[in-house]
N, C-alpha and C. Protein backbone atom coordinates (compact mmCIF):
# COMPACT_ATOMS: atom_id res chain seq x y z
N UNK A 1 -104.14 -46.62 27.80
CA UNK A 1 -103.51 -47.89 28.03
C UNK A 1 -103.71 -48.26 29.48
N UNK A 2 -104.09 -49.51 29.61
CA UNK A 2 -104.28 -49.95 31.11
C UNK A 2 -103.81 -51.20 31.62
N UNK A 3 -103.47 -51.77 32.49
CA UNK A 3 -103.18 -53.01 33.08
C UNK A 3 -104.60 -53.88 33.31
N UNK A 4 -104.46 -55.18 33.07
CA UNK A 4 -105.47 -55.76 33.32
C UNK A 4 -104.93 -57.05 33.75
N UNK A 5 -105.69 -57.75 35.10
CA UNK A 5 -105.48 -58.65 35.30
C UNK A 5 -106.83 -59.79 35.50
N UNK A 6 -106.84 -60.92 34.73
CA UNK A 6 -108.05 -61.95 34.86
C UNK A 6 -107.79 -63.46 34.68
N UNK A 7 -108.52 -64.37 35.45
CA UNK A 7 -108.17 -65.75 35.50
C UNK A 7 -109.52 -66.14 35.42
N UNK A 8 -109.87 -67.16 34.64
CA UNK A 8 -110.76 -67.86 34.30
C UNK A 8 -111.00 -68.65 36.10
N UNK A 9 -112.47 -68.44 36.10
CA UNK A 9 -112.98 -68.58 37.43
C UNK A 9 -112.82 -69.84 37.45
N UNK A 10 -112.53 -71.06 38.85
CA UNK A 10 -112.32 -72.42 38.84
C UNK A 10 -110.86 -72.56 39.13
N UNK A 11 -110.18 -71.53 38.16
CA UNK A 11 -108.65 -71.90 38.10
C UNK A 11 -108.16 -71.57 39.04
N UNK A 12 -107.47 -72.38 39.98
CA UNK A 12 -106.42 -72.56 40.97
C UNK A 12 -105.03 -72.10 40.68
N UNK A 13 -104.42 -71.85 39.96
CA UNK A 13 -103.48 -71.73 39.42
C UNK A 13 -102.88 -70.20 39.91
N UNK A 14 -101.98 -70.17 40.65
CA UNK A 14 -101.20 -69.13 40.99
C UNK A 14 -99.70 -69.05 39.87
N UNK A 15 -99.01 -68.04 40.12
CA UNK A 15 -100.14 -66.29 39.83
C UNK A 15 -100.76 -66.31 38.96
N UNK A 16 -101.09 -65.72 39.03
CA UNK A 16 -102.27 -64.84 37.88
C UNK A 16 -101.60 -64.17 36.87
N UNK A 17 -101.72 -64.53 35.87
CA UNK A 17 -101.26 -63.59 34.53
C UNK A 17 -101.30 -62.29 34.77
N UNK A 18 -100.96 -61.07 34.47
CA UNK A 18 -101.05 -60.17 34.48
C UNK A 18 -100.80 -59.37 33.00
N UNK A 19 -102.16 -59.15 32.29
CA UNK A 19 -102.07 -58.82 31.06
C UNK A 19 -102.00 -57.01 30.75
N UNK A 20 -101.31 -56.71 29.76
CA UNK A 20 -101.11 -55.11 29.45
C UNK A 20 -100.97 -54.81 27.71
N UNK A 21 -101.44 -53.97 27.47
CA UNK A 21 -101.73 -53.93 26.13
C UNK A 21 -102.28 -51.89 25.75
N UNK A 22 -102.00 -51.52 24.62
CA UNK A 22 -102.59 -50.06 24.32
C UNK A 22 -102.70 -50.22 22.94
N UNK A 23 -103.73 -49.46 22.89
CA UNK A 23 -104.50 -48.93 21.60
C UNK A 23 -104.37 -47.83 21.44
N UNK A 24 -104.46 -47.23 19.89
CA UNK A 24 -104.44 -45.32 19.72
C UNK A 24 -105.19 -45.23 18.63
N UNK A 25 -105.81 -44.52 18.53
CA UNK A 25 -106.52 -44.01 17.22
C UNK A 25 -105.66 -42.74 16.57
N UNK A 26 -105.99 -42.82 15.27
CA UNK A 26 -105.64 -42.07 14.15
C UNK A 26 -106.67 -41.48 13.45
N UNK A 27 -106.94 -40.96 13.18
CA UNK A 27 -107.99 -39.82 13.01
C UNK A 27 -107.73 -38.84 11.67
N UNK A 28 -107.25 -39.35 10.62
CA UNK A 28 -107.46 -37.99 9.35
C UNK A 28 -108.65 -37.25 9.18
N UNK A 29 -109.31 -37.45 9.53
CA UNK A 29 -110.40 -36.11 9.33
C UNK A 29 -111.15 -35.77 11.00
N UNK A 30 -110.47 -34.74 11.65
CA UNK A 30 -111.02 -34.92 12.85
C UNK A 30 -112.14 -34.18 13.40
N UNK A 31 -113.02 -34.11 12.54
CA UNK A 31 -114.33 -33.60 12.57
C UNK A 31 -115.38 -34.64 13.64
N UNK A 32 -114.45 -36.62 12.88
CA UNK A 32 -115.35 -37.24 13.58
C UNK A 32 -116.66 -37.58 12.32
N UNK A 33 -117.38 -36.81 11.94
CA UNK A 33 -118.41 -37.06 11.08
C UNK A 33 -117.35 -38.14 9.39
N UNK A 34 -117.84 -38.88 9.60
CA UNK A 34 -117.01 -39.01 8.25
C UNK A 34 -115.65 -39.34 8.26
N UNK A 35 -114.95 -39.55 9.34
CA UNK A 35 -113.81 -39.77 9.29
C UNK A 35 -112.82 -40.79 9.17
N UNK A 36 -111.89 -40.78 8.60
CA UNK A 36 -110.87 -42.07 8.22
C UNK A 36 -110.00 -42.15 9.22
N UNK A 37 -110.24 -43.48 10.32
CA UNK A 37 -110.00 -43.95 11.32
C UNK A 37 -108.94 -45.25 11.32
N UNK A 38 -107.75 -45.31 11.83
CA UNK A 38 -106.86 -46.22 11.76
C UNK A 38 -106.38 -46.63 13.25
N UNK A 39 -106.32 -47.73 13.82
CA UNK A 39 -106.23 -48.67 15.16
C UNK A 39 -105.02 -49.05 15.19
N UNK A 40 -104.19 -48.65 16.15
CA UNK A 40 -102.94 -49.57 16.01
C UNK A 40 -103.02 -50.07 17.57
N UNK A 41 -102.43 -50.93 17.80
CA UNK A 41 -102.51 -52.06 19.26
C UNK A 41 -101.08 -52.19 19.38
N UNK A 42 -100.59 -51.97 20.39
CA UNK A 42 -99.29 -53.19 21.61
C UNK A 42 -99.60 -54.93 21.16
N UNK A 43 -98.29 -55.14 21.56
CA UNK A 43 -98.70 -56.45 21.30
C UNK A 43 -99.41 -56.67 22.36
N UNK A 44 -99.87 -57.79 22.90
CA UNK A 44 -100.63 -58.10 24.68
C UNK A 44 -99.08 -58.86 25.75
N UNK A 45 -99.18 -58.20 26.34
CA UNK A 45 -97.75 -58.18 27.35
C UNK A 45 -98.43 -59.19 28.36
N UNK A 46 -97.39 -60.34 28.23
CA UNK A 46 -98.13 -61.28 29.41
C UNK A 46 -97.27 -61.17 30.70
N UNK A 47 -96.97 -61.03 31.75
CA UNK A 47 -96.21 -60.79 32.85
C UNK A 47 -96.72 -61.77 34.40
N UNK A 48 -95.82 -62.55 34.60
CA UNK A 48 -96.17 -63.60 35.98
C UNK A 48 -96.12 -62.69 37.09
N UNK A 49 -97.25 -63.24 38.07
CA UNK A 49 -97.00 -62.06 39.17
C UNK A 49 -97.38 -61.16 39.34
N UNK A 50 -97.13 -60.05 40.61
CA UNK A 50 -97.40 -58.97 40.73
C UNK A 50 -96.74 -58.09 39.51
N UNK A 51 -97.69 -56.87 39.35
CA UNK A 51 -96.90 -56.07 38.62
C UNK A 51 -97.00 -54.68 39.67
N UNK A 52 -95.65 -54.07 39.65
CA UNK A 52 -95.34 -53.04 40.62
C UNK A 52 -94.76 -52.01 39.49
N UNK A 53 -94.45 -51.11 40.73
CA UNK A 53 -93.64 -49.75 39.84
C UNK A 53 -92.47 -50.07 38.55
N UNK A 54 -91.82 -50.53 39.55
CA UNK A 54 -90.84 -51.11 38.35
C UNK A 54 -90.73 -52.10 37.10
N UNK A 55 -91.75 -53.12 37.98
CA UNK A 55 -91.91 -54.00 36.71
C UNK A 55 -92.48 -53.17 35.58
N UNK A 56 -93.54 -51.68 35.69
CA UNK A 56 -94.28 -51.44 35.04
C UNK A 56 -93.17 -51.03 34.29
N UNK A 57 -92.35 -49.96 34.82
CA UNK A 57 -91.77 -49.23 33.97
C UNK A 57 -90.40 -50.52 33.32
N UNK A 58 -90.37 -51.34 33.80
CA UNK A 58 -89.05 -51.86 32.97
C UNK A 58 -89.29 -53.16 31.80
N UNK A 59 -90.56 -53.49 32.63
CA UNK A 59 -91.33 -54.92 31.41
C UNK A 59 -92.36 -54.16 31.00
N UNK A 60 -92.85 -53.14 30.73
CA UNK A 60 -93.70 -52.85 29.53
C UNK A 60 -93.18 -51.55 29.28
N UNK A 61 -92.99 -50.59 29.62
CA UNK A 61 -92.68 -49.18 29.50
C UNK A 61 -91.56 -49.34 28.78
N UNK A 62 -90.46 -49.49 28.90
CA UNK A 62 -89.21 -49.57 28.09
C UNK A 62 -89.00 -50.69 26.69
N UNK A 63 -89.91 -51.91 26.92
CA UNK A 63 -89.89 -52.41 25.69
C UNK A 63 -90.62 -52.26 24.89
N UNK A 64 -92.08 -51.41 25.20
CA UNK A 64 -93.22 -51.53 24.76
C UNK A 64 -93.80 -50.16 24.34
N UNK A 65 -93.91 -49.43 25.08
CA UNK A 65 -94.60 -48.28 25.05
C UNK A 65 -93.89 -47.12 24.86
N UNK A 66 -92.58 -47.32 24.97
CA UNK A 66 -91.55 -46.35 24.44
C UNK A 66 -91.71 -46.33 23.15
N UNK A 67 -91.58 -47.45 22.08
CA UNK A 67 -91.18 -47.49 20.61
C UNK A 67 -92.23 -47.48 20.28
N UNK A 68 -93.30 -47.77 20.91
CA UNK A 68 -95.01 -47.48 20.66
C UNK A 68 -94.83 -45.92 20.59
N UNK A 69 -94.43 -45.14 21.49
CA UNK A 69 -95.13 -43.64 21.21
C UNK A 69 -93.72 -42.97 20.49
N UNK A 70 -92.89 -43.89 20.20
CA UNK A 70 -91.84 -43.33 18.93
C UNK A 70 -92.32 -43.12 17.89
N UNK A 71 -93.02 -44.33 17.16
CA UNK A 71 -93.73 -44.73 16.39
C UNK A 71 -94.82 -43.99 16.07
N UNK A 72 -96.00 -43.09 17.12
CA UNK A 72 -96.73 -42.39 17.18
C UNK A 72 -96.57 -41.02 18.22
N UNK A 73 -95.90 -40.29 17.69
CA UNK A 73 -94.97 -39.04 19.25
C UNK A 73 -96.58 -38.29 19.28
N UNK A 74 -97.24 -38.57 18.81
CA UNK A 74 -98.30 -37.14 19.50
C UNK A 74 -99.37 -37.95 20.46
N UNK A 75 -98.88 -39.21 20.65
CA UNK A 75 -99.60 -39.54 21.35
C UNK A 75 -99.86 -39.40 22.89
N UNK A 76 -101.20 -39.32 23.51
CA UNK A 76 -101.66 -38.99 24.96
C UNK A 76 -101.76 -40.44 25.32
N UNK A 77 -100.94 -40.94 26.42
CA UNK A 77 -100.86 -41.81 27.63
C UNK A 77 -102.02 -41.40 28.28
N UNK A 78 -103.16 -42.87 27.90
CA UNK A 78 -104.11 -42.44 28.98
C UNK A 78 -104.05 -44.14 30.21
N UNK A 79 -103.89 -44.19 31.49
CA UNK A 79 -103.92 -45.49 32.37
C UNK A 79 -104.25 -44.37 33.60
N UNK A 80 -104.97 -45.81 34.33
CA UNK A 80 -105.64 -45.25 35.36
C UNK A 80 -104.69 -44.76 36.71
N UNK A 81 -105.43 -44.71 37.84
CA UNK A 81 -104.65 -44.53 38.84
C UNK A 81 -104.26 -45.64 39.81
N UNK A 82 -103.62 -47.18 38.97
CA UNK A 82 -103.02 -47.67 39.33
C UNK A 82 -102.14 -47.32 40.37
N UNK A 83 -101.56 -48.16 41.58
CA UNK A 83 -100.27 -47.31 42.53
C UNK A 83 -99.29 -47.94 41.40
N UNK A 84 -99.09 -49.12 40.70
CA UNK A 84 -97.92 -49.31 39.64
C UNK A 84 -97.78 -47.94 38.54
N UNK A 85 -98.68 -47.20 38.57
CA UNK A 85 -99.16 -46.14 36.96
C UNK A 85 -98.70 -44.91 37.74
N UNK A 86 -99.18 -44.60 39.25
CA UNK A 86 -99.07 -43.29 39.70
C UNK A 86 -97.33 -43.16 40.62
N UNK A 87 -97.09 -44.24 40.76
CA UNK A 87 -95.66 -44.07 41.43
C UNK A 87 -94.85 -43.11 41.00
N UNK A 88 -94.28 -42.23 42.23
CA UNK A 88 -92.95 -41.27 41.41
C UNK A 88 -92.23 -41.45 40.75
N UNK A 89 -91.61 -42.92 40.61
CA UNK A 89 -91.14 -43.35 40.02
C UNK A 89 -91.31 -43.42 38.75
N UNK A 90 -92.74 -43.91 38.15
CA UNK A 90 -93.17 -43.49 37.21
C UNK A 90 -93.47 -42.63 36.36
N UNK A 91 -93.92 -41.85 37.30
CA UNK A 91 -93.64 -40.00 36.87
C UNK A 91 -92.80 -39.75 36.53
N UNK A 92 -91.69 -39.93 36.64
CA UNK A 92 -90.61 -39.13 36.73
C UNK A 92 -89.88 -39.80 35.50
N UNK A 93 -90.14 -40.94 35.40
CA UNK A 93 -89.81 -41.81 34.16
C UNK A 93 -90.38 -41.07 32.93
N UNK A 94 -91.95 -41.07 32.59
CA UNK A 94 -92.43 -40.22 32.01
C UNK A 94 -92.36 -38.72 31.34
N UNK A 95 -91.86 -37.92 32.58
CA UNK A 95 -91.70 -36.88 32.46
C UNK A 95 -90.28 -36.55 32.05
N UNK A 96 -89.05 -37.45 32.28
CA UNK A 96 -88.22 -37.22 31.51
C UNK A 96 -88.20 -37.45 30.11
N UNK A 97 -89.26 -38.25 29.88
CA UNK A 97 -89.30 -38.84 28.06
C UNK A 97 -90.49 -37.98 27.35
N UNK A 98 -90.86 -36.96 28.31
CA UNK A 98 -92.22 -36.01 27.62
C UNK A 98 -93.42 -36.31 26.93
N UNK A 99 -93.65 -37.47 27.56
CA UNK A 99 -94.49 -38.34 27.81
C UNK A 99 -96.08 -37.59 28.12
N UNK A 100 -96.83 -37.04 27.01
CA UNK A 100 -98.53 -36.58 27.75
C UNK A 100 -98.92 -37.97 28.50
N UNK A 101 -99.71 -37.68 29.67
CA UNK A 101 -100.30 -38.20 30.38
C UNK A 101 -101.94 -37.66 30.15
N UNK A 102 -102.65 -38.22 30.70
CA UNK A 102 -103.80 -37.55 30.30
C UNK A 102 -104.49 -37.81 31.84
N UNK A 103 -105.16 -36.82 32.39
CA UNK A 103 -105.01 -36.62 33.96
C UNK A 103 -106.50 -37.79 33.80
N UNK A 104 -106.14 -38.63 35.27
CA UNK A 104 -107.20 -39.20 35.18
C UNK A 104 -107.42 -38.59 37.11
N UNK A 105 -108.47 -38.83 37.12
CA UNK A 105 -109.39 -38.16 38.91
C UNK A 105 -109.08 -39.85 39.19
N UNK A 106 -109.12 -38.96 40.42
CA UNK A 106 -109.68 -40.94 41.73
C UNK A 106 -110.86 -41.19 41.46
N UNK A 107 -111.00 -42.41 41.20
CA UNK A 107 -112.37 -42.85 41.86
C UNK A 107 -113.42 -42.31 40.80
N UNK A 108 -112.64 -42.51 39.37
CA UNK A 108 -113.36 -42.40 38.06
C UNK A 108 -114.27 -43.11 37.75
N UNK A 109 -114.96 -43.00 37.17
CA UNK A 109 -115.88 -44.43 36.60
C UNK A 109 -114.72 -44.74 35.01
N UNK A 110 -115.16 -46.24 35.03
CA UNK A 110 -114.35 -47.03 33.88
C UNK A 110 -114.98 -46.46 32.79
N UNK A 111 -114.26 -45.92 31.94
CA UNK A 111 -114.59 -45.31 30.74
C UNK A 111 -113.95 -45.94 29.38
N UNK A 112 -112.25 -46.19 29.46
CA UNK A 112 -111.77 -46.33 28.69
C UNK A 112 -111.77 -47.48 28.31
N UNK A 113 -111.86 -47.33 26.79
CA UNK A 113 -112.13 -48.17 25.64
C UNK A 113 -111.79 -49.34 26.21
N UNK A 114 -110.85 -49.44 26.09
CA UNK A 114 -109.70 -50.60 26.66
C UNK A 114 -110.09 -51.49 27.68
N UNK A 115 -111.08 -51.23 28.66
CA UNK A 115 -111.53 -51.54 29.63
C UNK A 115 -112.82 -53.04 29.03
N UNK A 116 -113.51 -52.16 27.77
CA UNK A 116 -114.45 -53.02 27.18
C UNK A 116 -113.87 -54.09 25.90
N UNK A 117 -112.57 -53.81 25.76
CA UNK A 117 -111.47 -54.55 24.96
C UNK A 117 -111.43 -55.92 25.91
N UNK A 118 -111.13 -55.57 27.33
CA UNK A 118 -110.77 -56.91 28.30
C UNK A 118 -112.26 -57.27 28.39
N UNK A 119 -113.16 -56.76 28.50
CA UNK A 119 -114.67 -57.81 28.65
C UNK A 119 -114.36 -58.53 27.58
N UNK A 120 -114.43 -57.99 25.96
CA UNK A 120 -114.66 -58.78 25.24
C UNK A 120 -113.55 -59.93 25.24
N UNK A 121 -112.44 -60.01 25.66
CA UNK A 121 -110.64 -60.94 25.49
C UNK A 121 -111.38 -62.12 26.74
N UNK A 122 -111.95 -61.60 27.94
CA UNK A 122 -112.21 -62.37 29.01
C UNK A 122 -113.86 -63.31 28.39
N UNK A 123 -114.74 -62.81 27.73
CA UNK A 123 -115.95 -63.40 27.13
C UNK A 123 -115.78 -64.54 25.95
N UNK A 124 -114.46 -64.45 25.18
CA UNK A 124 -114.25 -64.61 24.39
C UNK A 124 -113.22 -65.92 24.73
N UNK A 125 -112.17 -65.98 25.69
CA UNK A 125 -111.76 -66.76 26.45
C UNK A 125 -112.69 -67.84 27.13
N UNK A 126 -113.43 -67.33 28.13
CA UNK A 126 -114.34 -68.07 28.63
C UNK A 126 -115.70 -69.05 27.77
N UNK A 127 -115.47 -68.53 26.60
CA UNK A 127 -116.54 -69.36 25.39
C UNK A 127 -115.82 -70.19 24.62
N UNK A 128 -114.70 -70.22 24.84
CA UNK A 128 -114.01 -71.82 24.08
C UNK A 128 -114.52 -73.17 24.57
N UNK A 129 -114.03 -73.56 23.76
CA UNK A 129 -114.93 -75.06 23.50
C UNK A 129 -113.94 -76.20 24.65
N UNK A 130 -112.58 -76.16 24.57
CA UNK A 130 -111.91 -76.11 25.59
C UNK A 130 -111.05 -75.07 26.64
N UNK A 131 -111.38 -75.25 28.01
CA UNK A 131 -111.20 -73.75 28.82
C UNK A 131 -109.84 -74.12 29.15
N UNK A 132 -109.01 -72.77 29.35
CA UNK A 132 -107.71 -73.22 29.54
C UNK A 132 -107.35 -73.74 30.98
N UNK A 133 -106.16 -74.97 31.10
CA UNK A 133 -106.34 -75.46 32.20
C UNK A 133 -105.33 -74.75 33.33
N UNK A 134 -104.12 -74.32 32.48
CA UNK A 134 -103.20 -73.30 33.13
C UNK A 134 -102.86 -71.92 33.21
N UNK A 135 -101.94 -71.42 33.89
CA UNK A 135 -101.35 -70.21 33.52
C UNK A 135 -100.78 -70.04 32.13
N UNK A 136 -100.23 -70.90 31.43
CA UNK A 136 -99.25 -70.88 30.46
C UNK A 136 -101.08 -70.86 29.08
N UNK A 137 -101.76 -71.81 29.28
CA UNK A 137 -102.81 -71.86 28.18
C UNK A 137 -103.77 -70.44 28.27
N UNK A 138 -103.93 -70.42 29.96
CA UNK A 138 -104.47 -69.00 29.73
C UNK A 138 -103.93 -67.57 28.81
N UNK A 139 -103.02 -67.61 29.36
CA UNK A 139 -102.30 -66.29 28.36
C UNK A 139 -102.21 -66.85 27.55
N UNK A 140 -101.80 -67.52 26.59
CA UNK A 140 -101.64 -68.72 25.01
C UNK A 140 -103.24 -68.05 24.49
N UNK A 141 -104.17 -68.10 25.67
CA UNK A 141 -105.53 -67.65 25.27
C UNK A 141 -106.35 -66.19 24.61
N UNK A 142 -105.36 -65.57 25.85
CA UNK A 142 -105.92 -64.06 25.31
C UNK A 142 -104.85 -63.76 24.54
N UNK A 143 -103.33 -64.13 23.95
CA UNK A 143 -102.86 -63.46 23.36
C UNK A 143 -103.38 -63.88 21.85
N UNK A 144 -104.01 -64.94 21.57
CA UNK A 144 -104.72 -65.47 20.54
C UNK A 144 -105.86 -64.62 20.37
N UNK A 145 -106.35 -64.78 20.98
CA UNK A 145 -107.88 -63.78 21.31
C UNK A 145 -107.76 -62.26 20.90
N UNK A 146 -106.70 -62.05 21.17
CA UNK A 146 -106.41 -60.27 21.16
C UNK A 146 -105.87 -60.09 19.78
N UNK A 147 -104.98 -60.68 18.77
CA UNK A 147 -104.86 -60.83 17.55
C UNK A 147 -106.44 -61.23 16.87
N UNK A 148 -107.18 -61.58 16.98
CA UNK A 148 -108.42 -62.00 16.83
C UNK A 148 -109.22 -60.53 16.52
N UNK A 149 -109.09 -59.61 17.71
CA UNK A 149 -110.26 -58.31 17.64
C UNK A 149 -109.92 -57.38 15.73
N UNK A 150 -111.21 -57.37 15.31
CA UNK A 150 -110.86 -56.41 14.16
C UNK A 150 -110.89 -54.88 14.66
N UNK A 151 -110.43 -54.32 13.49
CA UNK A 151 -110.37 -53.21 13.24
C UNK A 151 -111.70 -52.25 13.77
N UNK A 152 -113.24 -53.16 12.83
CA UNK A 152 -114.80 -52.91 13.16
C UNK A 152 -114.26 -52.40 14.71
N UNK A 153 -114.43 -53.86 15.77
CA UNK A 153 -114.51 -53.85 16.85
C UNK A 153 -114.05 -52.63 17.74
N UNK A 154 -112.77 -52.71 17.37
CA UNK A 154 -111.60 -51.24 17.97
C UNK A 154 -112.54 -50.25 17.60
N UNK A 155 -113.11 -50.07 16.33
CA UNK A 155 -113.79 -48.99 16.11
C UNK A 155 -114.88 -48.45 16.59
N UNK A 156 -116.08 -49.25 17.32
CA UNK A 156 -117.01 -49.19 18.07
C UNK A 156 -116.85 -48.66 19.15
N UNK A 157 -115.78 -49.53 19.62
CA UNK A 157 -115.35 -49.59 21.02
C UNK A 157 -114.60 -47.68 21.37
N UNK A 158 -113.97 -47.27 20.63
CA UNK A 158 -113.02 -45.97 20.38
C UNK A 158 -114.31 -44.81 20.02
N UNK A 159 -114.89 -45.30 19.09
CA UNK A 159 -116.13 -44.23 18.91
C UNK A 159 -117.06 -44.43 19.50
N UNK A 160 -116.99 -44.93 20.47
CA UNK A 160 -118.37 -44.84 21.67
C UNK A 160 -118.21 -43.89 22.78
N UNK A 161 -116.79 -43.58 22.35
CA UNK A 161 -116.19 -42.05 23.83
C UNK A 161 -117.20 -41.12 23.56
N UNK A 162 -117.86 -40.79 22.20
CA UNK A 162 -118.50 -39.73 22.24
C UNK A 162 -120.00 -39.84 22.53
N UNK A 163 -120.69 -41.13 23.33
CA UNK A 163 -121.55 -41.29 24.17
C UNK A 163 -121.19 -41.33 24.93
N UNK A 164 -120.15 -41.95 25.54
CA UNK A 164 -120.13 -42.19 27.26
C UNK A 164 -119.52 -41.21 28.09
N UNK A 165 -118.50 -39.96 27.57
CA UNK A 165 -118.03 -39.38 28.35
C UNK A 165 -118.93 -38.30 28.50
N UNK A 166 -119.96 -37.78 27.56
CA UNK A 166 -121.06 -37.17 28.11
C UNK A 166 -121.84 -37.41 29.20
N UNK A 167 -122.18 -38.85 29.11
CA UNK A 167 -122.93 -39.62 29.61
C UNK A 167 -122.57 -39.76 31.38
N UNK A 168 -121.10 -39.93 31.36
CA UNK A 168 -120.49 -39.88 33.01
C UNK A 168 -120.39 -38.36 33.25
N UNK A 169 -120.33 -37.35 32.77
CA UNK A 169 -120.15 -36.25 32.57
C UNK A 169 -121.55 -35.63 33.68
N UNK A 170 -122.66 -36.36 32.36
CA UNK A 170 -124.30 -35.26 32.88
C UNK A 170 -124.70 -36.60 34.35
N UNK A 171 -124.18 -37.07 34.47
CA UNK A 171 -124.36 -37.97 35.50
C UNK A 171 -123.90 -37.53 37.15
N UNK A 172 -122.69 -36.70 36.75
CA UNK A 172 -122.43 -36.26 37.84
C UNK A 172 -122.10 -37.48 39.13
N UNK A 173 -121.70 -38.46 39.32
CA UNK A 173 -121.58 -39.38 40.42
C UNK A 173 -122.31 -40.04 39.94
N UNK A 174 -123.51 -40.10 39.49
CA UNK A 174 -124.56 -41.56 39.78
C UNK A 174 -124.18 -42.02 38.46
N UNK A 175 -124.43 -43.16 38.71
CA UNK A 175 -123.92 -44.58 37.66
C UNK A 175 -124.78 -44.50 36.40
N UNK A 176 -124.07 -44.75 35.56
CA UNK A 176 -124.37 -44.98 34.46
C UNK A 176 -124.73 -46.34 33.55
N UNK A 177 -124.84 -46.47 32.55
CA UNK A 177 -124.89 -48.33 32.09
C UNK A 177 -123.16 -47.93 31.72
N UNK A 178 -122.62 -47.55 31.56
CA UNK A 178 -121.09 -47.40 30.52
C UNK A 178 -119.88 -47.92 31.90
């Protein structure tokens, strides 16, 4: 799960949306070869403004991602090293609710799924026939957009970990296409 923030280029319009959203896979046969794969999504969390420690943990963490990993308890929290994601504060939030985290390094290369979820929400936005003129149409935009992605899509996007994390892996530092 990651924070994402994007404004259709041109737009003047302060602040900036600040969009947040998670995906998990389900996996009955976890071989991977052959397997029966199920997507569940957050709704898309629209938030004005900066988002900080607290906002993280009190406008998405407590309404959102709590009853999200109720809903699914074996699930691994994966977000980057945001300072809103890495705050003690956060931690400590986490770690009282036993919360897996899934360790991410500094200065990772973008890997997660989720990351190519917002290309497609921001490509997909930006190809309307009318572009949004505000803050309020923008988000109106991707939260439309994000009900929009199928199942297929999630699925590409989720089963492509097993190219790319090799791929940043045998790379060692130097860049990859992923």
């Amino acid at each position: 799960m990651v924070v994402f923030a994007c404004i259709v280029e041109g737009m003047s319009v302060t602040p900036r949306p600040v969009l947040w959203s998670g995906i998990d896979l389900e996996v009955e046969d976890p071989s991977w070869s052959g397997a029966v794969c199920q997507y569940h999504r957050t709704e898309l969390v629209v938030i004005a403004g900066n988002l900080n420690a607290v906002r993280y943990r009190e406008d998405i963490f407590l309404p959102h991602v709590v009853p999200f990993l109720q809903a699914h308890p074996d699930m691994t929290l994966q977000h980057d090293n945001a300072t809103s994601h890495t705050a003690h504060s956060v931690c400590d939030f986490l770690q009282d609710r036993n919360v897996s985290v899934l360790p991410w390094p500094a200065k990772s290369p973008v890997i997660n799924p989720i990351e190519h979820i917002w290309d497609l929400l921001d490509r997909r936005v930006r190809a309307r026939a009318i572009p949004p003129k505000n803050v309020r149409e923008l988000a109106g935009a991707f939260v439309e957009e994000w009900s929009n992605i199928s199942q297929q899509e999630l699925a590409n996007l989720v089963q492509s970990m097993r190219r790319r994390c090799p791929a940043v892996l045998n790379a060692v530092g130097v860049h990859t296409r992923y």
